[in-house]
N, C-alpha and C. Protein backbone atom coordinates (compact mmCIF):
# COMPACT_ATOMS: atom_id res chain seq x y z
N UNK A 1 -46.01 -55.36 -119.73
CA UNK A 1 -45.62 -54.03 -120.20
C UNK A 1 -44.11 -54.01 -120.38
N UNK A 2 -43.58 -53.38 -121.45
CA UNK A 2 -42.13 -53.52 -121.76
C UNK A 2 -41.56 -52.33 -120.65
N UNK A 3 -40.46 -52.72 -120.44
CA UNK A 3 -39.52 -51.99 -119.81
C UNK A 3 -39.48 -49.97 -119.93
N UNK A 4 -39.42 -50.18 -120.83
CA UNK A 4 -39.29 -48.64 -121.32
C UNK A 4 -40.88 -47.79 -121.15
N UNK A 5 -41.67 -48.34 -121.41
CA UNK A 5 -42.80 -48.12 -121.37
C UNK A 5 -43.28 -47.73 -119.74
N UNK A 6 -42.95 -49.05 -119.06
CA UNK A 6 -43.49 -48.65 -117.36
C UNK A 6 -42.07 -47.63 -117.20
N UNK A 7 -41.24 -47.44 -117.18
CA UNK A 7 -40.02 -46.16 -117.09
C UNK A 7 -41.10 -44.76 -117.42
N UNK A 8 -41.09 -44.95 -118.40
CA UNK A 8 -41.61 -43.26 -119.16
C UNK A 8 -43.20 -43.22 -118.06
N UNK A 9 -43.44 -44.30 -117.81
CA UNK A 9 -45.16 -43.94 -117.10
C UNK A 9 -44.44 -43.44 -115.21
N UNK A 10 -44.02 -44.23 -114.93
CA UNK A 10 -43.32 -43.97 -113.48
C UNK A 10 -42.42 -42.53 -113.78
N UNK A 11 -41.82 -42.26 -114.73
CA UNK A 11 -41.17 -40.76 -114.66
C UNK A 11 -42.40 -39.78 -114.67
N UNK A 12 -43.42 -39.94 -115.77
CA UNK A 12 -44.06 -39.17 -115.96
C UNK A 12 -45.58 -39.11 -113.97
N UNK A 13 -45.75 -40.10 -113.79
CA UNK A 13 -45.89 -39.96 -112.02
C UNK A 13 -45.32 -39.54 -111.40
N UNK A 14 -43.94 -39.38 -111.51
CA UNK A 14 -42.95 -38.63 -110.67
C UNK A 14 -43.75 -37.31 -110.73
N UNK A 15 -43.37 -36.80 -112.29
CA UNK A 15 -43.80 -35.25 -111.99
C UNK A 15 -45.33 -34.94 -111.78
N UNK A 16 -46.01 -35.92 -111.95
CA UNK A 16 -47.38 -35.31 -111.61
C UNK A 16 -47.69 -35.00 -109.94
N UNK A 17 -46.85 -36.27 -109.50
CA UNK A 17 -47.06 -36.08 -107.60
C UNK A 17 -45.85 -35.09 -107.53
N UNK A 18 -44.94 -34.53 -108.02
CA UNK A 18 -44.02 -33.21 -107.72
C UNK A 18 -44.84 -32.25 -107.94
N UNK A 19 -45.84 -32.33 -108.86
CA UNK A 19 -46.69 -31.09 -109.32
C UNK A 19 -47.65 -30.93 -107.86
N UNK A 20 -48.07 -32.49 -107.45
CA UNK A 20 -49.14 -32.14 -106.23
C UNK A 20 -48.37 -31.42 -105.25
N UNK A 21 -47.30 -32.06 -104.84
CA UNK A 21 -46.81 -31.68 -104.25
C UNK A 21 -46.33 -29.95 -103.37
N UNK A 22 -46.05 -29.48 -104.72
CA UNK A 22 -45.44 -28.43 -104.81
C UNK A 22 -46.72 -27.38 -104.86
N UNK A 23 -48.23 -28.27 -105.38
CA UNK A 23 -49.00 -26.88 -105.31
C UNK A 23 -49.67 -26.93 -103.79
N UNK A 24 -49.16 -27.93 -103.30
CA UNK A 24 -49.54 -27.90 -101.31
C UNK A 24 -48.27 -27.78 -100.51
N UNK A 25 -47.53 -26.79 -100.85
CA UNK A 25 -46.51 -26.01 -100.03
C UNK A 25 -44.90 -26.87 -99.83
N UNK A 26 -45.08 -28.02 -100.94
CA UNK A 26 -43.62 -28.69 -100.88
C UNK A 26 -42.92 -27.88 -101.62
N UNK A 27 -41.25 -28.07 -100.86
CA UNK A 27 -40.43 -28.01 -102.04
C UNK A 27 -39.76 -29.13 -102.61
N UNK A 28 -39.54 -29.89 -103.72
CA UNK A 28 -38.82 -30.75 -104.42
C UNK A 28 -37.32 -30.79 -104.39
N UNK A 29 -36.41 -31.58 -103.19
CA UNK A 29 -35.46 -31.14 -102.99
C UNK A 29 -34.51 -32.09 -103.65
N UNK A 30 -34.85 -33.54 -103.77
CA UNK A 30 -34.43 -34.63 -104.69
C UNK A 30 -35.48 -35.67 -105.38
N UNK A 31 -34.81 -35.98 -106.03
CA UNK A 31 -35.73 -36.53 -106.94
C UNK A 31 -34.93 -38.03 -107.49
N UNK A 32 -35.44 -39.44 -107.63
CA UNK A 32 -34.84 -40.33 -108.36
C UNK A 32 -34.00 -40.68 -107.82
N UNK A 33 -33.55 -41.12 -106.46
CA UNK A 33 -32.03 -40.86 -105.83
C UNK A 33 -32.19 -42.59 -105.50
N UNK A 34 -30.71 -43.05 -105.63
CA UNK A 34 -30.98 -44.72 -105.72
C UNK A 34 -29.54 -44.87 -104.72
N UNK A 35 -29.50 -45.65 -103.72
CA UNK A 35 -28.39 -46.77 -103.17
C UNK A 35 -28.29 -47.98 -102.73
N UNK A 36 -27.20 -48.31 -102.36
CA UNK A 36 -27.02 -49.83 -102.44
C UNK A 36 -28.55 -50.65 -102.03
N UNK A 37 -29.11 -49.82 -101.01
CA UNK A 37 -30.64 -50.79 -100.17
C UNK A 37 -31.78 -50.42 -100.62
N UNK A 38 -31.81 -49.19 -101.83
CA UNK A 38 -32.85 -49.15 -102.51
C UNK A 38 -33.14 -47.68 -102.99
N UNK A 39 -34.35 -46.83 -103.30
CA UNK A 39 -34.55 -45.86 -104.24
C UNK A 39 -35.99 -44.74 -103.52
N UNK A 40 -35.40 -43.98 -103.02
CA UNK A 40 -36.40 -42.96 -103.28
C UNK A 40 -37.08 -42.02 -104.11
N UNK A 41 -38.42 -42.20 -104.84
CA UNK A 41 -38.73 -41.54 -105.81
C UNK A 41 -38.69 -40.07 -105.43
N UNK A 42 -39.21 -39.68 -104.34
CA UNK A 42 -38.98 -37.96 -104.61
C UNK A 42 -38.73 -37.64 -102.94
N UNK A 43 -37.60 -36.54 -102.90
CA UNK A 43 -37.59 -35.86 -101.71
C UNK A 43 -37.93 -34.57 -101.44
N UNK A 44 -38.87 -34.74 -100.01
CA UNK A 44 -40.10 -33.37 -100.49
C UNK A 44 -39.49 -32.79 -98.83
N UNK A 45 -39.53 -30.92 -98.72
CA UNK A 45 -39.48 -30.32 -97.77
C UNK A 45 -40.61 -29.21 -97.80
N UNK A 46 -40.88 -29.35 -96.70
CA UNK A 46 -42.02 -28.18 -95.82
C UNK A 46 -42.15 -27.99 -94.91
N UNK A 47 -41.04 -26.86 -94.22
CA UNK A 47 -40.79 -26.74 -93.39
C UNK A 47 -39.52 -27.10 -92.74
N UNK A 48 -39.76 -27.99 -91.67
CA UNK A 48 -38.89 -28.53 -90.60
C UNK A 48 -39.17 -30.20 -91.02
N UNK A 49 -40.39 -30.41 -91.60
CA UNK A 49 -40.67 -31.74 -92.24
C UNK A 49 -39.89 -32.05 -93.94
N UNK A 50 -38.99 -33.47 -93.53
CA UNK A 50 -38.47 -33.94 -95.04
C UNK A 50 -39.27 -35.04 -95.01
N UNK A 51 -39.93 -35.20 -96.03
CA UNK A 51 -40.32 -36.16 -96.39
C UNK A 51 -39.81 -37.48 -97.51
N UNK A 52 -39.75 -38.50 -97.52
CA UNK A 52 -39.60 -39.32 -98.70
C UNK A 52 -40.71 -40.22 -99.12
N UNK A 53 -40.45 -39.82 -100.52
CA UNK A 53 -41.97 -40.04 -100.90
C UNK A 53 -41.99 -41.17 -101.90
N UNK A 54 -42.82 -41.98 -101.67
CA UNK A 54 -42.91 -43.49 -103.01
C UNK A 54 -43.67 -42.95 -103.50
N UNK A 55 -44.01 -43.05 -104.80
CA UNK A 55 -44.57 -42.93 -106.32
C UNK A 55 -45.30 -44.14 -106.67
N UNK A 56 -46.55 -44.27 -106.86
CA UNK A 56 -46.96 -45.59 -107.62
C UNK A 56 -47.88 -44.66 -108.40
N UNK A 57 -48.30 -45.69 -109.83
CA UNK A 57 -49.26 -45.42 -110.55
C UNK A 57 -49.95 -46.76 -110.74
N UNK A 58 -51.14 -46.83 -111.06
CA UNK A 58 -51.88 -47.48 -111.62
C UNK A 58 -52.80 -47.50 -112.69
N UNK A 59 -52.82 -48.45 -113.67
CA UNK A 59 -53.69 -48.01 -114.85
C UNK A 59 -55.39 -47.99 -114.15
N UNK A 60 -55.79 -48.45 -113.02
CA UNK A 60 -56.74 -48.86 -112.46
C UNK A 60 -57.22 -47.98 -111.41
N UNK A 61 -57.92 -47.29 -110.89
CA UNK A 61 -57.97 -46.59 -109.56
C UNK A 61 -57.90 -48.29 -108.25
N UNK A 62 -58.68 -48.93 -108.41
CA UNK A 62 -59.16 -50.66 -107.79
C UNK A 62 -57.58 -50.88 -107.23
N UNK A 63 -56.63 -50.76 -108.51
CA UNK A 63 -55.29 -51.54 -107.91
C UNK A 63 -54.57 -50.64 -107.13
N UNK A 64 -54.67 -49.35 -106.92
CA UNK A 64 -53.96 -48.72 -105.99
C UNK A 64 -53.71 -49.21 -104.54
N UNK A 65 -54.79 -49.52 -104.12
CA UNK A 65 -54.94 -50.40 -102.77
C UNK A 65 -53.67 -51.18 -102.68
N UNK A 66 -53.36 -51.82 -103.59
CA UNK A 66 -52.58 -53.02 -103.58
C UNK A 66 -51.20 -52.29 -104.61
N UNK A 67 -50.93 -51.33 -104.14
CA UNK A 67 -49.07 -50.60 -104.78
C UNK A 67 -48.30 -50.90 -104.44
N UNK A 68 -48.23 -50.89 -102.65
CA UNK A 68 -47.73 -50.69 -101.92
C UNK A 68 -47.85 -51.80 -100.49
N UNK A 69 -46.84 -51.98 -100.61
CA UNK A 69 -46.60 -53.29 -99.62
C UNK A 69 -45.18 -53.10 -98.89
N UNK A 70 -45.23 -53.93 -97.33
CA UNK A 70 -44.09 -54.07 -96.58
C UNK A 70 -42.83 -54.10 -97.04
N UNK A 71 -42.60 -54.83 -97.98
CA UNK A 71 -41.48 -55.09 -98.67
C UNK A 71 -40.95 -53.51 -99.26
N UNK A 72 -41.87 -53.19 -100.14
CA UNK A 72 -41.33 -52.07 -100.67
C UNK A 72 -41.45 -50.70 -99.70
N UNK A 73 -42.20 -50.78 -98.51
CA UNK A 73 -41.55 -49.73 -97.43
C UNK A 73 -40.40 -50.02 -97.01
N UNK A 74 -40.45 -50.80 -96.99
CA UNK A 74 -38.99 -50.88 -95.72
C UNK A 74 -37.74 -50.63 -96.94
N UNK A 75 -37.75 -50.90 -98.19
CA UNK A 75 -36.45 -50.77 -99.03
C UNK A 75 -36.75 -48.96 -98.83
N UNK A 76 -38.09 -47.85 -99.59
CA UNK A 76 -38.02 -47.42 -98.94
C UNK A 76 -37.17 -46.51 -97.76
N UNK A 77 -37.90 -46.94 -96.64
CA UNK A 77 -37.64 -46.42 -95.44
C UNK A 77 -35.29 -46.76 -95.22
N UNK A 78 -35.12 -48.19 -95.60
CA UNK A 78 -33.84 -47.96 -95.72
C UNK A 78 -32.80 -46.95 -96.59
N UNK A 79 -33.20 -46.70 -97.56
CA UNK A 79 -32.85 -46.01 -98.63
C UNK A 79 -33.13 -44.32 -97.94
N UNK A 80 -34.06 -43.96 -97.46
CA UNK A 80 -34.04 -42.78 -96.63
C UNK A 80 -33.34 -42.81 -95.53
N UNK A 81 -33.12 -44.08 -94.78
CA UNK A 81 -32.16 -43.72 -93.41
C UNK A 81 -30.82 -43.17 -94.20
N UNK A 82 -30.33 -43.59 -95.34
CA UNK A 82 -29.03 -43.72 -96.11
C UNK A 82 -29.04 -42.10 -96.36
N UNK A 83 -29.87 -41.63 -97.08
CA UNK A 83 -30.18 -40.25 -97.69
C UNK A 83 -30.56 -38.86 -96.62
N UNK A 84 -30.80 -39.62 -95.49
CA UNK A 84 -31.18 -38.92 -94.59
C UNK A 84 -30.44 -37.65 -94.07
N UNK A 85 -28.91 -37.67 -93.64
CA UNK A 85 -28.48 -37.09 -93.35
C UNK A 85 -27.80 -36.22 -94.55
N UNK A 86 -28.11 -36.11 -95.80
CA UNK A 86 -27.64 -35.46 -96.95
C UNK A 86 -29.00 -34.28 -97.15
N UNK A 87 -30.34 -34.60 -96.42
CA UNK A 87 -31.47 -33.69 -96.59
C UNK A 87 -31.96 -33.77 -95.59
N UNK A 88 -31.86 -33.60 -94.53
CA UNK A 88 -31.88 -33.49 -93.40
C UNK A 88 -31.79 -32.82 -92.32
N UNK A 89 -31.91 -31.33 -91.51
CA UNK A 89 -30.78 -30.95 -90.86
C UNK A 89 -31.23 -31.77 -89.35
N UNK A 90 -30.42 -30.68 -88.35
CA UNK A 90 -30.88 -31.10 -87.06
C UNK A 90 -32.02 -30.66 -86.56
N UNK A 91 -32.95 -31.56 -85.94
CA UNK A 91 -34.33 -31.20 -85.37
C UNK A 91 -35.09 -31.36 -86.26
N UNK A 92 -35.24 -31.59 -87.70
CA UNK A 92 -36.39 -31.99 -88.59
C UNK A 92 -36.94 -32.95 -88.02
N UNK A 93 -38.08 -33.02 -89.04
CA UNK A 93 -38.93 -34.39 -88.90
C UNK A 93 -38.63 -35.00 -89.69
N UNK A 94 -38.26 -36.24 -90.06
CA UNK A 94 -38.77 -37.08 -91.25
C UNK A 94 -39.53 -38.04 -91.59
N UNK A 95 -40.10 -38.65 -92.29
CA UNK A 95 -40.93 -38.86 -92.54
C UNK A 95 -41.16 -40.03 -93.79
N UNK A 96 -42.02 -41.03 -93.82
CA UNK A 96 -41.69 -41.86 -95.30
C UNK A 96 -43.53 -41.30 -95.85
N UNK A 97 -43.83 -41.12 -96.69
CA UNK A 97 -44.64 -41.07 -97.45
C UNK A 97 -45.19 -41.01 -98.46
N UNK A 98 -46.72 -41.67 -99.15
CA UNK A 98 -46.69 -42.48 -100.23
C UNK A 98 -47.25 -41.41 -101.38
N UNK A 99 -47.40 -41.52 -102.75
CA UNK A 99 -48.70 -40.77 -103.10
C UNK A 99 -48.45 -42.05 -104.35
N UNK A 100 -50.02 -42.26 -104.23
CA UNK A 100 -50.91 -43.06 -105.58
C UNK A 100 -51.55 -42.16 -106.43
N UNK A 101 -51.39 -42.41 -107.65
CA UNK A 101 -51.60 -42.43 -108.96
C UNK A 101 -52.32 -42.72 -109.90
N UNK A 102 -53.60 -42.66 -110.26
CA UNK A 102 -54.11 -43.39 -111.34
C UNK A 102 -54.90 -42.37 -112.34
N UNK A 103 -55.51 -42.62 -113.45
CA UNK A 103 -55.73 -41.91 -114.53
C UNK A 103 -57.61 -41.20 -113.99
N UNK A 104 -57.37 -40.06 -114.36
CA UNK A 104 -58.70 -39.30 -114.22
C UNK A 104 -59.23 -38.90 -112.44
N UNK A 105 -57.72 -39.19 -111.68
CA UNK A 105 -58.16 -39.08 -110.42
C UNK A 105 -56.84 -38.13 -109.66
N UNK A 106 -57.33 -37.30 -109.25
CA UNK A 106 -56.87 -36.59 -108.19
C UNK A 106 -55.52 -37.37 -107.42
N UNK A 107 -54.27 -37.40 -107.36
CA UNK A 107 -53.34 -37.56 -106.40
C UNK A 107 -53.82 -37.94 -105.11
N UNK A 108 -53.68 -38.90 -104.50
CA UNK A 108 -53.59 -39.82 -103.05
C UNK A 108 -52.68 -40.07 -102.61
N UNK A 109 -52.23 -38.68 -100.92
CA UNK A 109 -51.02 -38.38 -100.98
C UNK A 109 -51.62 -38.96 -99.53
N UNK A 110 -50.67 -40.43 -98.77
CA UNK A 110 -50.53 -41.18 -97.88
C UNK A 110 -49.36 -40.69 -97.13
N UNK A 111 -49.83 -40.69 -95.68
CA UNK A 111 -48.74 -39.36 -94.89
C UNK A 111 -48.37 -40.39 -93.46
N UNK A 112 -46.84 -40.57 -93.61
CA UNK A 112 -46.59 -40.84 -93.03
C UNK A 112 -46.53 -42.29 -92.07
N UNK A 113 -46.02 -43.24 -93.57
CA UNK A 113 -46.69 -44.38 -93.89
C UNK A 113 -45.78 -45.29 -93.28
N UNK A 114 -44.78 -45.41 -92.69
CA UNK A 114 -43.91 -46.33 -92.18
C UNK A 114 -43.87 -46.20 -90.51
N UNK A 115 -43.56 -46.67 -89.87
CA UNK A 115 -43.31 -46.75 -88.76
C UNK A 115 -42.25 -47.81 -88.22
N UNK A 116 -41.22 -48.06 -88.01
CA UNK A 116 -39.62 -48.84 -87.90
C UNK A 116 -39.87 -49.45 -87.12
């Protein structure tokens, strides 16, 4: 798949899991945020809970299983320690969590998927 192509499909996942998101009591507080150790697709609040959330899609429901791997938590989970204190206050929770993606299926929103 060319470059531009998986871009416009991963933006357009962005907003579909902002859409889930937001119609189960999130608010969308960042979005797309990238540093030196890596990239959080969306930062979600509800409540006292921030969440950071990975984005995958799949053309497949089958390959979802397989989105998401160690490697890409932990960039991830580093990339939120970095962001953390910019959405954050004192006494929150935070949180890394996933939502999968695929065509003709309902959002698969994975809660609370890392552990350090």
């Amino acid at each position: 798949m060319k470059r531009a192509a998986a871009e416009a499909r991963g933006r357009k996942a962005e907003r579909r899991a902002a859409w889930w998101l937001r119609l189960h009591g999130w608010r969308i507080v960042g979005q797309r945020l990238r540093v030196p150790v890596g990239e959080v697709d969306l930062v979600a609040r509800r409540g006292r809970t921030v969440a950071f959330v990975e984005v995958k899609w799949r053309d497949r429901v089958e390959e979802l299983d397989f989105a998401i791997d160690q490697y890409r938590l932990r960039r991830v989970a580093a990339a939120a320690e970095m962001l953390a204190p910019r959405f954050a206050r004192p006494h929150d929770d935070i949180r890394i969590d996933v939502m999968l993606l695929a065509p003709g299926r309902l959002p698969r929103h994975l809660v609370h998927v890392w552990q350090p």
